[in-house]
PDB file of N, CA and C in Angstrom:
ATOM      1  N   UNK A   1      -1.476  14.164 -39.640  1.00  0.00           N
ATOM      2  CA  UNK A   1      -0.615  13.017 -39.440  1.00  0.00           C
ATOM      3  C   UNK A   1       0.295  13.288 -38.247  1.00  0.00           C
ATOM      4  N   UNK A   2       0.341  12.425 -37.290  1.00  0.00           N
ATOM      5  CA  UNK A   2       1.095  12.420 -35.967  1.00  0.00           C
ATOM      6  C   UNK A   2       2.644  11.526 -36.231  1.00  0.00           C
ATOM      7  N   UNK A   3       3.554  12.554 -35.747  1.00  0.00           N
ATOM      8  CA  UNK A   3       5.009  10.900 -36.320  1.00  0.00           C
ATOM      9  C   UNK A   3       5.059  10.511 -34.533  1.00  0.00           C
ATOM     10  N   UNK A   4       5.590   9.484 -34.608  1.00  0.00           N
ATOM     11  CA  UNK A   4       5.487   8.524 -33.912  1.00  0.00           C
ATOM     12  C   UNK A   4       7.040   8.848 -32.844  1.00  0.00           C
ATOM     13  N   UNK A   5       6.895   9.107 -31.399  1.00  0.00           N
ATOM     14  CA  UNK A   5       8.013   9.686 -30.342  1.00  0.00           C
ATOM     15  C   UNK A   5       8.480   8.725 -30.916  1.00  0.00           C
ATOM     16  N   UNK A   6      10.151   9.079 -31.077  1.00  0.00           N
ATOM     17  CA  UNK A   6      10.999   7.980 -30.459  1.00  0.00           C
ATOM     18  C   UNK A   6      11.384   6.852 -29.215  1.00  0.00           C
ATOM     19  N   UNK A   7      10.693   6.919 -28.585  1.00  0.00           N
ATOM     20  CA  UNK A   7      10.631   6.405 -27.104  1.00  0.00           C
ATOM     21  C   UNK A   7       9.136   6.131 -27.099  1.00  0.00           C
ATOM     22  N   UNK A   8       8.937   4.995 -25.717  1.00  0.00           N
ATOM     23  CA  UNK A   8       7.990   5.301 -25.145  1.00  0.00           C
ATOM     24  C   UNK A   8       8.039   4.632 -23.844  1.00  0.00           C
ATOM     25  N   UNK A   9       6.791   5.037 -22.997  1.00  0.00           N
ATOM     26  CA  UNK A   9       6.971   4.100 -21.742  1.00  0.00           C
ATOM     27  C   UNK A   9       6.112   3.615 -21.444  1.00  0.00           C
ATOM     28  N   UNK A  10       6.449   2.039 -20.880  1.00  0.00           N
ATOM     29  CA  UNK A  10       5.055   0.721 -21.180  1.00  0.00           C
ATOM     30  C   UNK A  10       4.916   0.494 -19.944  1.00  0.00           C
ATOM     31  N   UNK A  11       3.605   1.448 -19.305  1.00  0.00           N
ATOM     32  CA  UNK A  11       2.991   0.767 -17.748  1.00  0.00           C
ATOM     33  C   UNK A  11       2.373  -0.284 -18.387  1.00  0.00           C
ATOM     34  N   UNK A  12       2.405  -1.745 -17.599  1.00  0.00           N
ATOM     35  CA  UNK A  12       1.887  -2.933 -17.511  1.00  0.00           C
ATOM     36  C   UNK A  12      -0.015  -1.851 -16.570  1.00  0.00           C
ATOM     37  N   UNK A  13      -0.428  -2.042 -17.342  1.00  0.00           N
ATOM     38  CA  UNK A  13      -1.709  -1.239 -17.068  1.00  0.00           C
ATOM     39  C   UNK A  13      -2.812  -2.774 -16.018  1.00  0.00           C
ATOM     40  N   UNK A  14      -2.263  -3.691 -16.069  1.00  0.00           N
ATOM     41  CA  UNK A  14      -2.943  -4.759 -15.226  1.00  0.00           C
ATOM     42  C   UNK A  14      -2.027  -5.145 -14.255  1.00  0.00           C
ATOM     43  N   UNK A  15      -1.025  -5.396 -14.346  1.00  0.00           N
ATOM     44  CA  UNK A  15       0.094  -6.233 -13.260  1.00  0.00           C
ATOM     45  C   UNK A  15       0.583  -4.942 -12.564  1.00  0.00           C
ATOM     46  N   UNK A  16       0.181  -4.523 -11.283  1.00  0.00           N
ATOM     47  CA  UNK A  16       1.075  -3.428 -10.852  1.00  0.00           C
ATOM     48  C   UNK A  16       2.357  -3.569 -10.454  1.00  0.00           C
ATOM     49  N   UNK A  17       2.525  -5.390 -10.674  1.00  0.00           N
ATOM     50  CA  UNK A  17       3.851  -5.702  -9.789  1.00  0.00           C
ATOM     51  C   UNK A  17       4.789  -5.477 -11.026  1.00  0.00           C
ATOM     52  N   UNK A  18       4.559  -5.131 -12.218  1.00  0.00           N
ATOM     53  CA  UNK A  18       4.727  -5.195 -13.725  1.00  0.00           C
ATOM     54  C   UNK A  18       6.362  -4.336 -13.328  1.00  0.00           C
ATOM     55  N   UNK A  19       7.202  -4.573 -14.244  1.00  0.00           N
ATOM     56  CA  UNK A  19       8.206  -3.108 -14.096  1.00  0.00           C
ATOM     57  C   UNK A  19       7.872  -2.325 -15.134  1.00  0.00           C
ATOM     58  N   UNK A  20       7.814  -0.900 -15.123  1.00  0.00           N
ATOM     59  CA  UNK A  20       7.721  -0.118 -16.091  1.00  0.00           C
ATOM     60  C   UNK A  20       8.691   0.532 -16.895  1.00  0.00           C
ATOM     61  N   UNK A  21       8.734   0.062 -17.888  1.00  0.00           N
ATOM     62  CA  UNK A  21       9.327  -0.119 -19.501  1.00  0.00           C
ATOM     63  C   UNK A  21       9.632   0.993 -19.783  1.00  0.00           C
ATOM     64  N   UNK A  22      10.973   1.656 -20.266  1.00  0.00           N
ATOM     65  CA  UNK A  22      11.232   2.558 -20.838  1.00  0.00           C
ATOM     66  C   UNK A  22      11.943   2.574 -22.075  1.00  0.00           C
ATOM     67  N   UNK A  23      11.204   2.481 -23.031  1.00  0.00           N
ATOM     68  CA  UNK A  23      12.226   2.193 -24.731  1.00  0.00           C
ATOM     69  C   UNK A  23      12.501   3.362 -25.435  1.00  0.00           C
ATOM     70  N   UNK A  24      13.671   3.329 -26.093  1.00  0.00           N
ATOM     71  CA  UNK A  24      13.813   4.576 -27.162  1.00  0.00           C
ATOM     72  C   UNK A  24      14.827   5.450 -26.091  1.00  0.00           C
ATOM     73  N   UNK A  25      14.715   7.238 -26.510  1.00  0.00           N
ATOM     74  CA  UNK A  25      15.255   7.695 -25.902  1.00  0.00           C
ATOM     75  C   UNK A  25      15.148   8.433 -24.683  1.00  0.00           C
ATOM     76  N   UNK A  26      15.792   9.215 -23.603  1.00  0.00           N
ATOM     77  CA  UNK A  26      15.536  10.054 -22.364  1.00  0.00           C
ATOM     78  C   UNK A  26      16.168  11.436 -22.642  1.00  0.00           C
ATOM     79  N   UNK A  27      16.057  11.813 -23.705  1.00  0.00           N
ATOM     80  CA  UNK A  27      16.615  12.995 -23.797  1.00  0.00           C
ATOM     81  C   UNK A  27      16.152  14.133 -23.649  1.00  0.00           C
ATOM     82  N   UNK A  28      16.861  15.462 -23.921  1.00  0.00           N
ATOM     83  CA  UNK A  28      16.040  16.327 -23.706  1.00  0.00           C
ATOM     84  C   UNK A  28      14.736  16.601 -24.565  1.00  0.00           C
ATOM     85  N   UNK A  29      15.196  16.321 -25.866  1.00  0.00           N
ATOM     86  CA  UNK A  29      13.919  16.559 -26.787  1.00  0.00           C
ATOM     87  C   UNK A  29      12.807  15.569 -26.740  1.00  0.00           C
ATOM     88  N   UNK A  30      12.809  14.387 -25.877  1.00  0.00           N
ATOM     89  CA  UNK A  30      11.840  13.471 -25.586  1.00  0.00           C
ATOM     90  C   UNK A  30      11.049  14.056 -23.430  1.00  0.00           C
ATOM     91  N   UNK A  31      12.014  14.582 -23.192  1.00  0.00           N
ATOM     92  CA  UNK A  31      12.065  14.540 -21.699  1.00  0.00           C
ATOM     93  C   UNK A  31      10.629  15.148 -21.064  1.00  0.00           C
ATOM     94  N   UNK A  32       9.794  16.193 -21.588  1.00  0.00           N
ATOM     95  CA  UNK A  32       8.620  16.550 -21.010  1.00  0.00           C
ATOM     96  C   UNK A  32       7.721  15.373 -21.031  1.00  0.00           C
ATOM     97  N   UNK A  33       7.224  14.642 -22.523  1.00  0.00           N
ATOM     98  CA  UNK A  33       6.450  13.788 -22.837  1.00  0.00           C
ATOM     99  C   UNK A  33       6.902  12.839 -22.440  1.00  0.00           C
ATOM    100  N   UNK A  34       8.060  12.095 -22.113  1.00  0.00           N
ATOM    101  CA  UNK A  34       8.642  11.023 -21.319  1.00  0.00           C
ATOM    102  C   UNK A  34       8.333  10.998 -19.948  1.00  0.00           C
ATOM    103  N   UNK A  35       8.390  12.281 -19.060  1.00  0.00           N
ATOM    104  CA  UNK A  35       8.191  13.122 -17.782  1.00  0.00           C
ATOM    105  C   UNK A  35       6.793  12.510 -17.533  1.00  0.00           C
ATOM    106  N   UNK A  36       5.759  12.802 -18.398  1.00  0.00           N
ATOM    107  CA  UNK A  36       4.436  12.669 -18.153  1.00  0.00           C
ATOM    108  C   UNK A  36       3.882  11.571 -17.804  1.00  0.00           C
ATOM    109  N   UNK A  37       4.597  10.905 -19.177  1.00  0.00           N
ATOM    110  CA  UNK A  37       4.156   9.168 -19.234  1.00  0.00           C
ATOM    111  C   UNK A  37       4.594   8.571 -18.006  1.00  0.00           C
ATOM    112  N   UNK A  38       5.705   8.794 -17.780  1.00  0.00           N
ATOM    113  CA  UNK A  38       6.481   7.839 -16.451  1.00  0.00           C
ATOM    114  C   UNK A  38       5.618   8.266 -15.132  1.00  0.00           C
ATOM    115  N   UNK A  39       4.940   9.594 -14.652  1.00  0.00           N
ATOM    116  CA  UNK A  39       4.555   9.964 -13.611  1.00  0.00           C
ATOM    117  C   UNK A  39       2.852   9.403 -13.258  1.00  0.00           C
ATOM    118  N   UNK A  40       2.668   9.477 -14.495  1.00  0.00           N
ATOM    119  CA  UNK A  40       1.023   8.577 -14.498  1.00  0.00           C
ATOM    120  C   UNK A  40       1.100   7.243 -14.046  1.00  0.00           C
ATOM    121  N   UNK A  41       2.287   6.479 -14.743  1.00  0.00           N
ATOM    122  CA  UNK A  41       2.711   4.933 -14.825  1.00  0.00           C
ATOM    123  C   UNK A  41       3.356   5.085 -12.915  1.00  0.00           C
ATOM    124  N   UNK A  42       3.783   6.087 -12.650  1.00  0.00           N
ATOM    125  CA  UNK A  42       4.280   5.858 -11.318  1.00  0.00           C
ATOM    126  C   UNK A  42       2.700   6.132  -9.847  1.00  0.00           C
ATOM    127  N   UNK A  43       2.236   6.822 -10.687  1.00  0.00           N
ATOM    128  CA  UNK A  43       0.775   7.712  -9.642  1.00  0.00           C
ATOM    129  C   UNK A  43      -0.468   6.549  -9.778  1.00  0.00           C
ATOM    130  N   UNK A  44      -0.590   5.293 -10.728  1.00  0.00           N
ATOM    131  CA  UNK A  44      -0.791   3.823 -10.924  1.00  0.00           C
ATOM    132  C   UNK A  44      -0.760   3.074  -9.311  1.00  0.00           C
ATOM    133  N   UNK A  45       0.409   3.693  -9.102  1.00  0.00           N
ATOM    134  CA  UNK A  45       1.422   2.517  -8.137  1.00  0.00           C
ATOM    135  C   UNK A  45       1.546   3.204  -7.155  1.00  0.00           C
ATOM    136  N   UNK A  46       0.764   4.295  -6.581  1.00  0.00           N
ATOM    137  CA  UNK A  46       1.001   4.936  -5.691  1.00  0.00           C
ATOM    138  C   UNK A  46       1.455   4.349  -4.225  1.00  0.00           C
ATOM    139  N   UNK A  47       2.157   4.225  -3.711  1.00  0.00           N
ATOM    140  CA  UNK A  47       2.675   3.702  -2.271  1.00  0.00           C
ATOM    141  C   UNK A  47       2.931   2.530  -2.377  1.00  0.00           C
ATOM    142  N   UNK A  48       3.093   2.046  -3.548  1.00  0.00           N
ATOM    143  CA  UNK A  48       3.678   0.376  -4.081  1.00  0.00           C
ATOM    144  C   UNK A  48       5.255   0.684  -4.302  1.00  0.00           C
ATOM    145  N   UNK A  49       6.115  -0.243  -4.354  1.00  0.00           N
ATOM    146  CA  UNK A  49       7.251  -0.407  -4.676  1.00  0.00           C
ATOM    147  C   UNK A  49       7.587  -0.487  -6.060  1.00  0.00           C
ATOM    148  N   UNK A  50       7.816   0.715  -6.993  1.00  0.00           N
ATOM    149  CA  UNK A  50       8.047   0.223  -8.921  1.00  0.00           C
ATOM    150  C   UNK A  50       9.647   0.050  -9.096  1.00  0.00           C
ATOM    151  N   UNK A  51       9.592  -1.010 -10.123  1.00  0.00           N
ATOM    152  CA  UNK A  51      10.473  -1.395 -10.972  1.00  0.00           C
ATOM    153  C   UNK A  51      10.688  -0.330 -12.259  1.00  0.00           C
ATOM    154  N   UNK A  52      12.124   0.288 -12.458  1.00  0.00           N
ATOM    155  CA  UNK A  52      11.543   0.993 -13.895  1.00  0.00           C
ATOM    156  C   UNK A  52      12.627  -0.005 -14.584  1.00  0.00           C
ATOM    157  N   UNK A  53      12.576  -0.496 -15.895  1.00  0.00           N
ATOM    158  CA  UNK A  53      13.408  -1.340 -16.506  1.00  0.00           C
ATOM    159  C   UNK A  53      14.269  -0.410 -17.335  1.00  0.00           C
ATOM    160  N   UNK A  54      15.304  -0.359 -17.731  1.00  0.00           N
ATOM    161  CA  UNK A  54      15.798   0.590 -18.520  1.00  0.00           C
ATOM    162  C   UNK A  54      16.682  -0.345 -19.173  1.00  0.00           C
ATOM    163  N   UNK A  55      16.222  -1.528 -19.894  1.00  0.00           N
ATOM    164  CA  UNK A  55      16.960  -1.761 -20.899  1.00  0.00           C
ATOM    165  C   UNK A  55      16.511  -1.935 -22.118  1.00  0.00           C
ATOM    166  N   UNK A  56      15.801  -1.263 -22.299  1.00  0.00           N
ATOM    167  CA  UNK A  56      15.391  -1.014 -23.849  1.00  0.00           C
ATOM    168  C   UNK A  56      15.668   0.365 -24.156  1.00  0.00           C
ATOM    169  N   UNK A  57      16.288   1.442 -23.325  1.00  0.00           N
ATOM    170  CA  UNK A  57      17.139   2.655 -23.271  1.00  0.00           C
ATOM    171  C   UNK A  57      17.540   2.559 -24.601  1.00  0.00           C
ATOM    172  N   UNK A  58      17.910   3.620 -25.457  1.00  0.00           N
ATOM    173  CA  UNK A  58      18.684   3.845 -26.708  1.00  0.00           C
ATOM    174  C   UNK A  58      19.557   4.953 -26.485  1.00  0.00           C
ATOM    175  N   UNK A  59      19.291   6.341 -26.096  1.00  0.00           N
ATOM    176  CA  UNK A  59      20.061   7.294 -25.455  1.00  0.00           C
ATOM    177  C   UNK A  59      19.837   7.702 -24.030  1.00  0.00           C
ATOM    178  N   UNK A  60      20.752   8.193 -23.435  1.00  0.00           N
ATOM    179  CA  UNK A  60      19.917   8.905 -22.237  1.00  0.00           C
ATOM    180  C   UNK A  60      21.386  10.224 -21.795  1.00  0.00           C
ATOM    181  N   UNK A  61      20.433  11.631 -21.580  1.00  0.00           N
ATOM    182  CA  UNK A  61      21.038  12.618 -21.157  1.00  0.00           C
ATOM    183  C   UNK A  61      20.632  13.101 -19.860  1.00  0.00           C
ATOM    184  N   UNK A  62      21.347  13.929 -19.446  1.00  0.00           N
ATOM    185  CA  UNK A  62      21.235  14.425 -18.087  1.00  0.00           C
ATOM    186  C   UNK A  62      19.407  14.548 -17.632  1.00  0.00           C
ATOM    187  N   UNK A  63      18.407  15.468 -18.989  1.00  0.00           N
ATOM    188  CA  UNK A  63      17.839  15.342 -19.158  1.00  0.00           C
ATOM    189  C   UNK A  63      16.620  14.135 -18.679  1.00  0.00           C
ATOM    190  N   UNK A  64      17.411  12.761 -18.872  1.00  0.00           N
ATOM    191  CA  UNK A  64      16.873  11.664 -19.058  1.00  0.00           C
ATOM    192  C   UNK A  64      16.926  11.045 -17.199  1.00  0.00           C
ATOM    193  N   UNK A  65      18.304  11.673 -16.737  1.00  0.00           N
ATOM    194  CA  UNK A  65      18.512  11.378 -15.529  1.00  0.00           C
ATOM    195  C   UNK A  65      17.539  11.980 -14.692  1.00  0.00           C
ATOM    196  N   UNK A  66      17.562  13.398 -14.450  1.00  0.00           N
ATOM    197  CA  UNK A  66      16.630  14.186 -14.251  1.00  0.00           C
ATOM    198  C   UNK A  66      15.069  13.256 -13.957  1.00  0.00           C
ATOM    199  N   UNK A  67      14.673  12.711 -14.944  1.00  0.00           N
ATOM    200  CA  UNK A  67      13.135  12.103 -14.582  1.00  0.00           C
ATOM    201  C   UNK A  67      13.611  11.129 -13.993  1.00  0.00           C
ATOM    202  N   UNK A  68      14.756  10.220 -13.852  1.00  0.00           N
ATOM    203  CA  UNK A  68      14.637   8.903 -12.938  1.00  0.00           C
ATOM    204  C   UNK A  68      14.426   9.202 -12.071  1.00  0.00           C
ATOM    205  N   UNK A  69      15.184  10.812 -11.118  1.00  0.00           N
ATOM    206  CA  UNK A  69      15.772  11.015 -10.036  1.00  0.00           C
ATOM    207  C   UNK A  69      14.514  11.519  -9.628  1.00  0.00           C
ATOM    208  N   UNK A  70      13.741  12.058  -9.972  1.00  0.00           N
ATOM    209  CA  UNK A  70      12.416  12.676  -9.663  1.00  0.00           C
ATOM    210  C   UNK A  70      11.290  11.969  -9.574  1.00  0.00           C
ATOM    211  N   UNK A  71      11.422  10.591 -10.176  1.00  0.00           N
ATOM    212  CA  UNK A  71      10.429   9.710 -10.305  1.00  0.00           C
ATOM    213  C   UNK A  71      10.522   8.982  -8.659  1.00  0.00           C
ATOM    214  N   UNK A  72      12.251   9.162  -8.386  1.00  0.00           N
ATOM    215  CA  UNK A  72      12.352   8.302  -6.763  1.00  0.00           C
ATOM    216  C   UNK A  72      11.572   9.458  -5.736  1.00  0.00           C
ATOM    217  N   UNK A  73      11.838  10.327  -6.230  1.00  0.00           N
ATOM    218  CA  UNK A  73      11.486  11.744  -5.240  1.00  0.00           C
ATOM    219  C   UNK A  73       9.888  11.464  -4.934  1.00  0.00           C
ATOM    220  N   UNK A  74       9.122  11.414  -6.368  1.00  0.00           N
ATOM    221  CA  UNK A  74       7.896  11.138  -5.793  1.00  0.00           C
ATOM    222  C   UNK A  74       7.403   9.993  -5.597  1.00  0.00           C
ATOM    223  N   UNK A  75       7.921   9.809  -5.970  1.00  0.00           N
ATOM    224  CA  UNK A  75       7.666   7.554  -5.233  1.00  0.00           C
ATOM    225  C   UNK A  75       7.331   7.667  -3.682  1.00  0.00           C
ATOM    226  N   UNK A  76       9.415   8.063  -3.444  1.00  0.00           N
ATOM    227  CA  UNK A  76       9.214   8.665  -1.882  1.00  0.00           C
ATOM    228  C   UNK A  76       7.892   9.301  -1.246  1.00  0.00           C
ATOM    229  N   UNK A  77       7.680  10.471  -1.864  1.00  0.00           N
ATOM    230  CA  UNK A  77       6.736  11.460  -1.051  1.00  0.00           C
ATOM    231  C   UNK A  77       5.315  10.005  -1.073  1.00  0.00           C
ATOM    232  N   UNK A  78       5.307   9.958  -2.028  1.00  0.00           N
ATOM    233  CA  UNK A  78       3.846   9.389  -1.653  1.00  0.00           C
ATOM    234  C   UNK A  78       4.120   7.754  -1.136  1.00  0.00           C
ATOM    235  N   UNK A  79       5.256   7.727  -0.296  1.00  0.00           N
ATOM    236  CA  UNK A  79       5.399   6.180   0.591  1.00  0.00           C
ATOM    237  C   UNK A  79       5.638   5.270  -0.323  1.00  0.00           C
ATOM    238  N   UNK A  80       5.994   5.120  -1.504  1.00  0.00           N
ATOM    239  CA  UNK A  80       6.646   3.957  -2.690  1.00  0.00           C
ATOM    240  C   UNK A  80       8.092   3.948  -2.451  1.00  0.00           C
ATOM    241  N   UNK A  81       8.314   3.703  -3.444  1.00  0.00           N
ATOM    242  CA  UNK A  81       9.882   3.254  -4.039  1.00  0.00           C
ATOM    243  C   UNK A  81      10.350   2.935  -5.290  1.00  0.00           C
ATOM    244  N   UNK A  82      11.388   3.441  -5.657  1.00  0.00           N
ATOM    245  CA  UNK A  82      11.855   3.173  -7.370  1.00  0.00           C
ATOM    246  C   UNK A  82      12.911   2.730  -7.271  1.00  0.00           C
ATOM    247  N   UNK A  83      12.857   1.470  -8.356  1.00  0.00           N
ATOM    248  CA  UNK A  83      13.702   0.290  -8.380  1.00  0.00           C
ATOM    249  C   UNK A  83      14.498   0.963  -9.457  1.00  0.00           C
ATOM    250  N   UNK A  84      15.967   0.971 -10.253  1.00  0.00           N
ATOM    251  CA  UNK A  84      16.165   0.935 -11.885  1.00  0.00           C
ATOM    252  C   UNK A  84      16.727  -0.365 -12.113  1.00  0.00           C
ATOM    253  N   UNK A  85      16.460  -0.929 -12.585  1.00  0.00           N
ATOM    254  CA  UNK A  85      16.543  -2.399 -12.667  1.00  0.00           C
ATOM    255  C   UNK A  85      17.246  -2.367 -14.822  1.00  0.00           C
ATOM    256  N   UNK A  86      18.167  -3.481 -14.863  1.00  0.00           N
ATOM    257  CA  UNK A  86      18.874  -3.580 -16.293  1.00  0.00           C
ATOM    258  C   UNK A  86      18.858  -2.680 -16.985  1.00  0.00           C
ATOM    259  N   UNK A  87      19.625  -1.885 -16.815  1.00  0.00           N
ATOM    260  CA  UNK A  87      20.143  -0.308 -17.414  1.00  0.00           C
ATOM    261  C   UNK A  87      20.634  -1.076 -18.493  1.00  0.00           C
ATOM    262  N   UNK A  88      19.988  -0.772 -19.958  1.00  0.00           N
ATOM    263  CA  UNK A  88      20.848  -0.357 -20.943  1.00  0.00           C
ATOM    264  C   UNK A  88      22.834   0.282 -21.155  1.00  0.00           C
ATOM    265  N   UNK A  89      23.263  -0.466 -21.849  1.00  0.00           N
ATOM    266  CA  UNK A  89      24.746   0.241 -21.817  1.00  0.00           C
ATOM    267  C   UNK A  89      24.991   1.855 -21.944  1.00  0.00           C
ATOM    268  N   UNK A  90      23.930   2.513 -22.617  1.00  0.00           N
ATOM    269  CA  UNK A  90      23.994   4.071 -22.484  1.00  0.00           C
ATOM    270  C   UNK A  90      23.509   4.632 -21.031  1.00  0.00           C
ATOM    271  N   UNK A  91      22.327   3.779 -20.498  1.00  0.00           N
ATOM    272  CA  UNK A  91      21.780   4.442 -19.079  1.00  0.00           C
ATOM    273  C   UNK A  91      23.044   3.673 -17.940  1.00  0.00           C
ATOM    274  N   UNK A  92      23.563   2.048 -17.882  1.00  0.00           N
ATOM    275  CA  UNK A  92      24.667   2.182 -16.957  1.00  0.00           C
ATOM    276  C   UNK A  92      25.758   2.994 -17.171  1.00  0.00           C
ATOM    277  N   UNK A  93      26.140   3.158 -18.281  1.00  0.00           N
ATOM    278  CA  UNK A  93      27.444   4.430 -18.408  1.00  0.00           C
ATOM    279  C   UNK A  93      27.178   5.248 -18.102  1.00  0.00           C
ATOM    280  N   UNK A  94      25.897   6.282 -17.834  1.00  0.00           N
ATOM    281  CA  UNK A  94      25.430   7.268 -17.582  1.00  0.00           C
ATOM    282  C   UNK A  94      25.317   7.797 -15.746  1.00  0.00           C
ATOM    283  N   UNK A  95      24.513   6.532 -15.616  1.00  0.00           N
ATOM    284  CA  UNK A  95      24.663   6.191 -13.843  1.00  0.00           C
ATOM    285  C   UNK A  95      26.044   5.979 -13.467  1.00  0.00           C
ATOM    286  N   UNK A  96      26.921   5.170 -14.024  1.00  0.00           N
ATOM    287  CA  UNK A  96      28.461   5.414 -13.582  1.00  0.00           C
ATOM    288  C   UNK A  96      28.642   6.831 -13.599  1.00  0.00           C
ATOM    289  N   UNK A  97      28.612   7.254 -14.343  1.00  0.00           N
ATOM    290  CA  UNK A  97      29.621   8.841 -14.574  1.00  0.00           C
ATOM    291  C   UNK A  97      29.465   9.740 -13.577  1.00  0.00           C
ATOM    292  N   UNK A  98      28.045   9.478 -13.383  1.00  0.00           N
ATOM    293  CA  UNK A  98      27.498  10.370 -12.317  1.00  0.00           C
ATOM    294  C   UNK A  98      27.491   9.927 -10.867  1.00  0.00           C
ATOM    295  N   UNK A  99      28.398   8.712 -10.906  1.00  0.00           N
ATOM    296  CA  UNK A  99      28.243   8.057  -9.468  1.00  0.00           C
ATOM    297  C   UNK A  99      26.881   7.539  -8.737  1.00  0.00           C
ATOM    298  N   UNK A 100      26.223   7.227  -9.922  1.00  0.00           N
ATOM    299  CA  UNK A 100      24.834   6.839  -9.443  1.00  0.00           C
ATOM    300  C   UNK A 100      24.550   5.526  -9.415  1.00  0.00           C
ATOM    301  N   UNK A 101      25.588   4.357  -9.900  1.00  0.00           N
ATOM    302  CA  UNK A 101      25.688   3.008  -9.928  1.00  0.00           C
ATOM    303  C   UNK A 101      24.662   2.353  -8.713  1.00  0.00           C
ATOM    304  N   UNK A 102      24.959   2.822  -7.365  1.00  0.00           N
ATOM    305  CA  UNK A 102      24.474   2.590  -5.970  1.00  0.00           C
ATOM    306  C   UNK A 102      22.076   2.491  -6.567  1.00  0.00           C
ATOM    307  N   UNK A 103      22.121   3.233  -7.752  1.00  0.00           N
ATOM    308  CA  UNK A 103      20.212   3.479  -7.686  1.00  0.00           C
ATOM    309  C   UNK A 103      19.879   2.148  -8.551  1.00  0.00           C
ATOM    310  N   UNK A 104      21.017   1.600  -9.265  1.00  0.00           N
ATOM    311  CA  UNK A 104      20.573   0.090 -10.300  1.00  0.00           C
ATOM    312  C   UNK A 104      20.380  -1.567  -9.319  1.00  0.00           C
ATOM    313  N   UNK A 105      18.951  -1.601  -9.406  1.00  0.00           N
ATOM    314  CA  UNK A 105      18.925  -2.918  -8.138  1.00  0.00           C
ATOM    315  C   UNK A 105      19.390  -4.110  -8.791  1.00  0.00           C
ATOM    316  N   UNK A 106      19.569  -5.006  -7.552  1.00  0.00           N
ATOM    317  CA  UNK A 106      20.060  -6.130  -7.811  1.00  0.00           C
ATOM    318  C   UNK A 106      19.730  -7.147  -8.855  1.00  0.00           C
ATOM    319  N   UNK A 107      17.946  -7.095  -8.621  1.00  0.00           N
ATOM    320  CA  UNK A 107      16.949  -8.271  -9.361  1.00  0.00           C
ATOM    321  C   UNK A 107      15.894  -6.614  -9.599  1.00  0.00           C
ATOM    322  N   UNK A 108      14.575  -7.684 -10.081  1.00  0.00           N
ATOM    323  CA  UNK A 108      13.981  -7.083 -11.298  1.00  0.00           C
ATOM    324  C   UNK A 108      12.226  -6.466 -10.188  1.00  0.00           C
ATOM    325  N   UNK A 109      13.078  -6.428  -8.446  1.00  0.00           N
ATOM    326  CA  UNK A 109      11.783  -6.696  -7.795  1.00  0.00           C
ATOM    327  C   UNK A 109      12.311  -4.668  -7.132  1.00  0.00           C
ATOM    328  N   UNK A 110      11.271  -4.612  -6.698  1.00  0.00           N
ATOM    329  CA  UNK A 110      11.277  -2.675  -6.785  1.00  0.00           C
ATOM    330  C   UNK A 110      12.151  -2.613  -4.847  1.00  0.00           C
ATOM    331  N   UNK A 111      11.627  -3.663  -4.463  1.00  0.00           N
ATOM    332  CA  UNK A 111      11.821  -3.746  -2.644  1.00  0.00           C
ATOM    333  C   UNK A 111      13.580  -4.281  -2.859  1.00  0.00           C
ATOM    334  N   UNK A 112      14.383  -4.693  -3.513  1.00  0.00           N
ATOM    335  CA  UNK A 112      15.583  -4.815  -3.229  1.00  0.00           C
ATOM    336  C   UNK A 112      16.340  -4.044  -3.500  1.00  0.00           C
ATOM    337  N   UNK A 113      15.572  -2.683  -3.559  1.00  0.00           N
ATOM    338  CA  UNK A 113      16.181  -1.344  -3.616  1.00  0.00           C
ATOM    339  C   UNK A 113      15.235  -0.152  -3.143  1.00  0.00           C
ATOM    340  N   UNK A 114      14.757  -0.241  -1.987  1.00  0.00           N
ATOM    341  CA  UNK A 114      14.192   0.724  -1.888  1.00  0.00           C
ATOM    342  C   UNK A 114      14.463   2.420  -1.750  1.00  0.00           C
ATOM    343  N   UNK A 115      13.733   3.058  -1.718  1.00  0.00           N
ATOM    344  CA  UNK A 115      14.063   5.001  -2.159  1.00  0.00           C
ATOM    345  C   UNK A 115      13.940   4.923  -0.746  1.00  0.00           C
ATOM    346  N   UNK A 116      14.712   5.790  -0.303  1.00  0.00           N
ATOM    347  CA  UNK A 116      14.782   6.435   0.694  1.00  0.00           C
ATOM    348  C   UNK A 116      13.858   7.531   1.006  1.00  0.00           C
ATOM    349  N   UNK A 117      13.556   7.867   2.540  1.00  0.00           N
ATOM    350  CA  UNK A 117      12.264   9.077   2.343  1.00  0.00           C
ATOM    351  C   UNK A 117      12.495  10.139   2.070  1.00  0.00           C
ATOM    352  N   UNK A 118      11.671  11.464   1.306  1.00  0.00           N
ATOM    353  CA  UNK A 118      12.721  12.154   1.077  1.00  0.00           C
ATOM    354  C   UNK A 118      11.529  13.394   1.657  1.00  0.00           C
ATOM    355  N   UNK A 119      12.296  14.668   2.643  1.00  0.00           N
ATOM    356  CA  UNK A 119      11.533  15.722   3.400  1.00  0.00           C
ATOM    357  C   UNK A 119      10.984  16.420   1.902  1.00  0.00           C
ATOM    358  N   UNK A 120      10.033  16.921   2.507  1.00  0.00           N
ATOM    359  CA  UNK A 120       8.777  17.666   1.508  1.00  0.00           C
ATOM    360  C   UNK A 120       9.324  19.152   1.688  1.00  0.00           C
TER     361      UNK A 120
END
């Protein structure tokens, strides 16, 4: 019998223009298997512009930050971009604290926030 993550993350597996869904938690005890899911859902979209939605967030720790920030990193390298689009009240308090307010886009589209390039 398998129990069921707390979290999960929903690539739109047909719409690449889809934003990709992150529900439940970003913590550390979710963060490898969260890590995985999000990088497949991002390697999908390779040199496309993604949306990640983060309002179906329930917790999120440094941990949790950690994969956003890495998800822009390789977006970057491989010529994309990562949107965070409707942060949950635990993931915008989280991005405040850390002065990261500036990575939550405007609208729900990945290009009105694009990642910056980042050296290899």
């Amino acid at each position: 019998m398998t129990s069921q993550a707390p979290w999960a993350v929903s690539p739109e597996e047909i719409d690449l223009e889809a934003p990709i869904r992150i529900e439940g938690e970003m913590t550390i005890y979710s963060a490898s298997a969260c890590n995985t899911r999000l990088m497949a859902a991002l390697l999908r979209r390779s040199g496309r512009p993604a949306a990640i939605d983060l309002s179906r967030v329930t917790e999120i720790d440094t941990a949790g930050l950690q994969i956003l920030l890495m998800a822009r990193r390789v977006a970057a390298v491989r010529g994309g971009s990562v949107a965070l689009i409707d942060p949950s009240p635990p993931a915008r308090e989280l991005l405040e604290l850390c002065g990261l307010q500036g990575l939550i886009a405007e609208s729900g589209r990945a290009e009105s926030h694009p990642t910056p390039a980042v050296a290899a």
